[in-house]
N, C-alpha and C. Protein backbone atom coordinates (compact mmCIF):
# COMPACT_ATOMS: atom_id res chain seq x y z
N UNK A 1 100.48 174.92 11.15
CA UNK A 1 100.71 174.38 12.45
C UNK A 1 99.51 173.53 12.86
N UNK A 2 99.94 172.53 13.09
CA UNK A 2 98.72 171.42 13.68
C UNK A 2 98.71 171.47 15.46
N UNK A 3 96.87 171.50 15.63
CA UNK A 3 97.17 171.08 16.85
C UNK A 3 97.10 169.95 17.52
N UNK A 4 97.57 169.49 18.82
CA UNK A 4 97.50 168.15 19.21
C UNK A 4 96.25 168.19 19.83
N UNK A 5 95.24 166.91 19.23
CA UNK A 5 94.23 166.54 20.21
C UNK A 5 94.44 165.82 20.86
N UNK A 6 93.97 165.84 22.42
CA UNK A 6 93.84 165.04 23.86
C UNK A 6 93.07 164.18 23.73
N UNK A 7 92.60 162.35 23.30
CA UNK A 7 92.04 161.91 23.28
C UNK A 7 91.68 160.84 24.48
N UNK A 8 92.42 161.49 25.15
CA UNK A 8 92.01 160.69 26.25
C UNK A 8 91.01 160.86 27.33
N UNK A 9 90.82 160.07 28.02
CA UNK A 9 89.21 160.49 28.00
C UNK A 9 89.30 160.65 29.83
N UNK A 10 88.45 161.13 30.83
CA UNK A 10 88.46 161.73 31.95
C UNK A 10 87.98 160.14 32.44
N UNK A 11 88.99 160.00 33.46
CA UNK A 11 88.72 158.73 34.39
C UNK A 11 87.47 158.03 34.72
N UNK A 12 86.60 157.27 34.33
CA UNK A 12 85.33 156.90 34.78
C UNK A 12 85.06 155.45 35.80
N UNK A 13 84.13 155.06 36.55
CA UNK A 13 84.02 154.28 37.33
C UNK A 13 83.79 153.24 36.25
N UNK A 14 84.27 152.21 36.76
CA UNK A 14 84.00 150.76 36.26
C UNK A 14 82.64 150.09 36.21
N UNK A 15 81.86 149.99 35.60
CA UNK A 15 80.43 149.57 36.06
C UNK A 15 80.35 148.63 36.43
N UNK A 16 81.77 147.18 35.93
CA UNK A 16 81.44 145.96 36.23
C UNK A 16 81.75 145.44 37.03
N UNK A 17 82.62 146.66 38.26
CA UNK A 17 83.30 146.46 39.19
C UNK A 17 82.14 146.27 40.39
N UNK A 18 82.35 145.11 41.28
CA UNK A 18 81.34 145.05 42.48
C UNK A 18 81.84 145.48 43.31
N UNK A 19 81.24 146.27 44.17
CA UNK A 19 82.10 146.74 45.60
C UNK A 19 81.40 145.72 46.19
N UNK A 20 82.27 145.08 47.93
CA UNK A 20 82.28 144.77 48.24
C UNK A 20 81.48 144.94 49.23
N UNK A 21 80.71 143.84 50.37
CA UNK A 21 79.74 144.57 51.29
C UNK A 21 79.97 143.97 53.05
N UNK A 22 79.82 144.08 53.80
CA UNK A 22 80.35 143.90 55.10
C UNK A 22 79.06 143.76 55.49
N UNK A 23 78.79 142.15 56.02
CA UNK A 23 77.22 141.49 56.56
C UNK A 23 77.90 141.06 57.73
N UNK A 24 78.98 142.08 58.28
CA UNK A 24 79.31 142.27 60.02
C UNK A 24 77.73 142.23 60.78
N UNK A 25 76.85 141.64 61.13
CA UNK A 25 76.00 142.12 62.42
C UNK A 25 74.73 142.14 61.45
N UNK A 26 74.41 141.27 59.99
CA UNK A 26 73.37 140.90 59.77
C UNK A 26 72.54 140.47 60.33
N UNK A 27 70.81 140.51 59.70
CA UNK A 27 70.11 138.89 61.17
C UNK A 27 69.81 138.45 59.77
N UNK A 28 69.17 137.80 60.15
CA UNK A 28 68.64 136.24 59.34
C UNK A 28 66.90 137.07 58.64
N UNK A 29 67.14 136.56 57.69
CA UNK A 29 65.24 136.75 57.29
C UNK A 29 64.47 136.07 57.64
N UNK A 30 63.39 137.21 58.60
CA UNK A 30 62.62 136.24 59.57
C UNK A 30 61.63 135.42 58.99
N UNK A 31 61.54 135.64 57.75
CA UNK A 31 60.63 134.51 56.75
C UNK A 31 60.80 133.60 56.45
N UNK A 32 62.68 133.25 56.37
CA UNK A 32 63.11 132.12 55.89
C UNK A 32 62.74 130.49 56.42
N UNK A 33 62.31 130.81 58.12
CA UNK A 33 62.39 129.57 58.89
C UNK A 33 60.69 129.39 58.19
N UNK A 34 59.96 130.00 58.19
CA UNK A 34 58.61 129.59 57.49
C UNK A 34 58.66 129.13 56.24
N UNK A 35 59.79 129.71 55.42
CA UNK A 35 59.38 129.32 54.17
C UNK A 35 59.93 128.14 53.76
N UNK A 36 61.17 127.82 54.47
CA UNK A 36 61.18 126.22 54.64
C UNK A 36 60.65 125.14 54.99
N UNK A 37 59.64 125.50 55.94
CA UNK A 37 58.66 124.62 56.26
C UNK A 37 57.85 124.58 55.51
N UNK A 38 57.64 125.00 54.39
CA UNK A 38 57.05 124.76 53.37
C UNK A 38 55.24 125.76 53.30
N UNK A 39 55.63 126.99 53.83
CA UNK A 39 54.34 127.92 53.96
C UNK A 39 53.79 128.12 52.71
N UNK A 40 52.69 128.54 52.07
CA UNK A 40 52.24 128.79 50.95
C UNK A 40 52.46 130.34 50.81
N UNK A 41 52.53 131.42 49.97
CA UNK A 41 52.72 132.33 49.59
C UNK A 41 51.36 132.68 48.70
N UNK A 42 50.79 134.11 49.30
CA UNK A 42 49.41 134.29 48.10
C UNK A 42 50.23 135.82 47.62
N UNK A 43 50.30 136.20 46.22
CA UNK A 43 50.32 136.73 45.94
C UNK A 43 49.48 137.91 44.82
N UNK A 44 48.83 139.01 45.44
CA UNK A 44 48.05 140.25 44.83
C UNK A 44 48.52 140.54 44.09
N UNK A 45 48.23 140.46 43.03
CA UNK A 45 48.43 141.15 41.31
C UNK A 45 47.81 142.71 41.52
N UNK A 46 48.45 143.24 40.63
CA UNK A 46 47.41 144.84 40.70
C UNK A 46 46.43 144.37 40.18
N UNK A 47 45.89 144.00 39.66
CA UNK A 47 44.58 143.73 38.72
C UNK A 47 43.30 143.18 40.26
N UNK A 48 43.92 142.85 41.60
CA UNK A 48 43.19 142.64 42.16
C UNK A 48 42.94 141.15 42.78
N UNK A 49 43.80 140.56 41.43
CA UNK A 49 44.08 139.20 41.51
C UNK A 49 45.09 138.39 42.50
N UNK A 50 44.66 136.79 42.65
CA UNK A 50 45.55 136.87 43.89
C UNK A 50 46.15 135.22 43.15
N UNK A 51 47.65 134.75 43.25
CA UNK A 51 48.08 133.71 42.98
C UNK A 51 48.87 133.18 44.19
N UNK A 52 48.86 132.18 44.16
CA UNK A 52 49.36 131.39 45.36
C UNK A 52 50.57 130.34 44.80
N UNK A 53 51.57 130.60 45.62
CA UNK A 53 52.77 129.87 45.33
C UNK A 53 52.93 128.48 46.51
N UNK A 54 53.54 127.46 46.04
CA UNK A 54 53.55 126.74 47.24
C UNK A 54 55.45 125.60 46.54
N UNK A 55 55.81 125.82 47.73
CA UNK A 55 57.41 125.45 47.41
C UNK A 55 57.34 124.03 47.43
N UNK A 56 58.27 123.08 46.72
CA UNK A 56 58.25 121.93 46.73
C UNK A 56 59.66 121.41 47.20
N UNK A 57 59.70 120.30 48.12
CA UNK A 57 61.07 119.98 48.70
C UNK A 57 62.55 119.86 47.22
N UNK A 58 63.44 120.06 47.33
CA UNK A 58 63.93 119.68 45.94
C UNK A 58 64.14 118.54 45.62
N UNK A 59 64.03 117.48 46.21
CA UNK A 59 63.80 115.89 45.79
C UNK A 59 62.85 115.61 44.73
N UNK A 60 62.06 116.30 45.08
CA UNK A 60 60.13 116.46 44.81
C UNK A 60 60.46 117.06 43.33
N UNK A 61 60.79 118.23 43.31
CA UNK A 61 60.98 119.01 41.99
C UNK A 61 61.62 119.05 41.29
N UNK A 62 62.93 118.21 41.49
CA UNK A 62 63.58 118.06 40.05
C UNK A 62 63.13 116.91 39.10
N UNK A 63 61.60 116.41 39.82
CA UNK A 63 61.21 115.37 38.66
C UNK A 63 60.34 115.81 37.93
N UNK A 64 59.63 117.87 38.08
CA UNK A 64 59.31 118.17 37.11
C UNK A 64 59.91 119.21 36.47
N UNK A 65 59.25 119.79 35.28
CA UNK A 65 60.19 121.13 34.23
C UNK A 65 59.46 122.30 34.58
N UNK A 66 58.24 122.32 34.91
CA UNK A 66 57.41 123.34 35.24
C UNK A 66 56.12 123.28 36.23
N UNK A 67 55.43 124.41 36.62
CA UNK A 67 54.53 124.22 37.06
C UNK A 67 53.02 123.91 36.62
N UNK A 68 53.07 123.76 35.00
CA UNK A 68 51.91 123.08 34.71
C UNK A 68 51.95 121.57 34.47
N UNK A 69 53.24 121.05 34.52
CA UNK A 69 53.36 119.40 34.75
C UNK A 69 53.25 118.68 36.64
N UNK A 70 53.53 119.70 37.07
CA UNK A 70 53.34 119.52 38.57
C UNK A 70 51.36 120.00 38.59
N UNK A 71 50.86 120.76 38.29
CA UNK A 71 49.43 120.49 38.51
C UNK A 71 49.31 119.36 37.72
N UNK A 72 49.10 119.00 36.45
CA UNK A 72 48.79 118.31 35.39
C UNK A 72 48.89 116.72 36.83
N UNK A 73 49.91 116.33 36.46
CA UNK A 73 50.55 115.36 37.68
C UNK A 73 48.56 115.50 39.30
N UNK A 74 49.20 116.58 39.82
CA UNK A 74 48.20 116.81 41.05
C UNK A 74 46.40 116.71 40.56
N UNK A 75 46.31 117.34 39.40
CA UNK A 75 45.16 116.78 38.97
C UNK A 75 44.73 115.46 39.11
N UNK A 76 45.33 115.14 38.49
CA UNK A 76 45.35 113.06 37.94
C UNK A 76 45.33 112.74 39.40
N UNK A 77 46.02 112.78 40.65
CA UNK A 77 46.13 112.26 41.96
C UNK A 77 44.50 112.72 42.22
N UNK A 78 43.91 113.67 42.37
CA UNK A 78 42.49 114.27 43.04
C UNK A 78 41.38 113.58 41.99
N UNK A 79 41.76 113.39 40.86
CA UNK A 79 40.74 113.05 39.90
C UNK A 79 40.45 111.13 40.53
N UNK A 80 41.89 110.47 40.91
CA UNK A 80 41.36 108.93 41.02
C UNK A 80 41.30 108.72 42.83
N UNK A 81 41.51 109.93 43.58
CA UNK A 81 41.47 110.46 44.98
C UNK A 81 39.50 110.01 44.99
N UNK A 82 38.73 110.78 44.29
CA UNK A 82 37.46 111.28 44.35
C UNK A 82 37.28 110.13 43.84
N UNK A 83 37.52 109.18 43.32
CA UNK A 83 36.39 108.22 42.88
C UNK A 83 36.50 106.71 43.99
């Protein structure tokens, strides 16, 4: 006599399923109106260290790929600035 195995498996949640969220009576991030105006951002590393971000309009930035062609670029302006 054989027995039957149950291979079916106990109902589980969907992981890829998003629930949905209700931003009824959100506010606004009160940082946002600054950070459009173009505020600089310093940011503390654990190490103690501190880096500074500074946003560029997007007109401005899609004419570079990164942020060492945007200094590279700002260099060259301060280098014939000073003479």
């Amino acid at each position: 006599m054989k027995k039957s195995v149950n291979n079916t498996k106990p109902s589980e949640p969907d992981d890829l399923e998003v629930p949905e969220f209700n931003f009824e009576g959100a506010i606004q991030n009160p940082f946002f109106v600054a950070y459009r105006k173009g505020v600089t951002r310093t940011v503390i590393k654990s190490d103690g260290t501190k880096e500074q971000f500074i946003r560029l309009d997007p007109d401005v930035a899609k004419h570079y790929r990164s942020a060492v062609s945007v200094n590279e670029v700002l260099r060259h302006a301060l280098q014939n600035r000073q003479r």
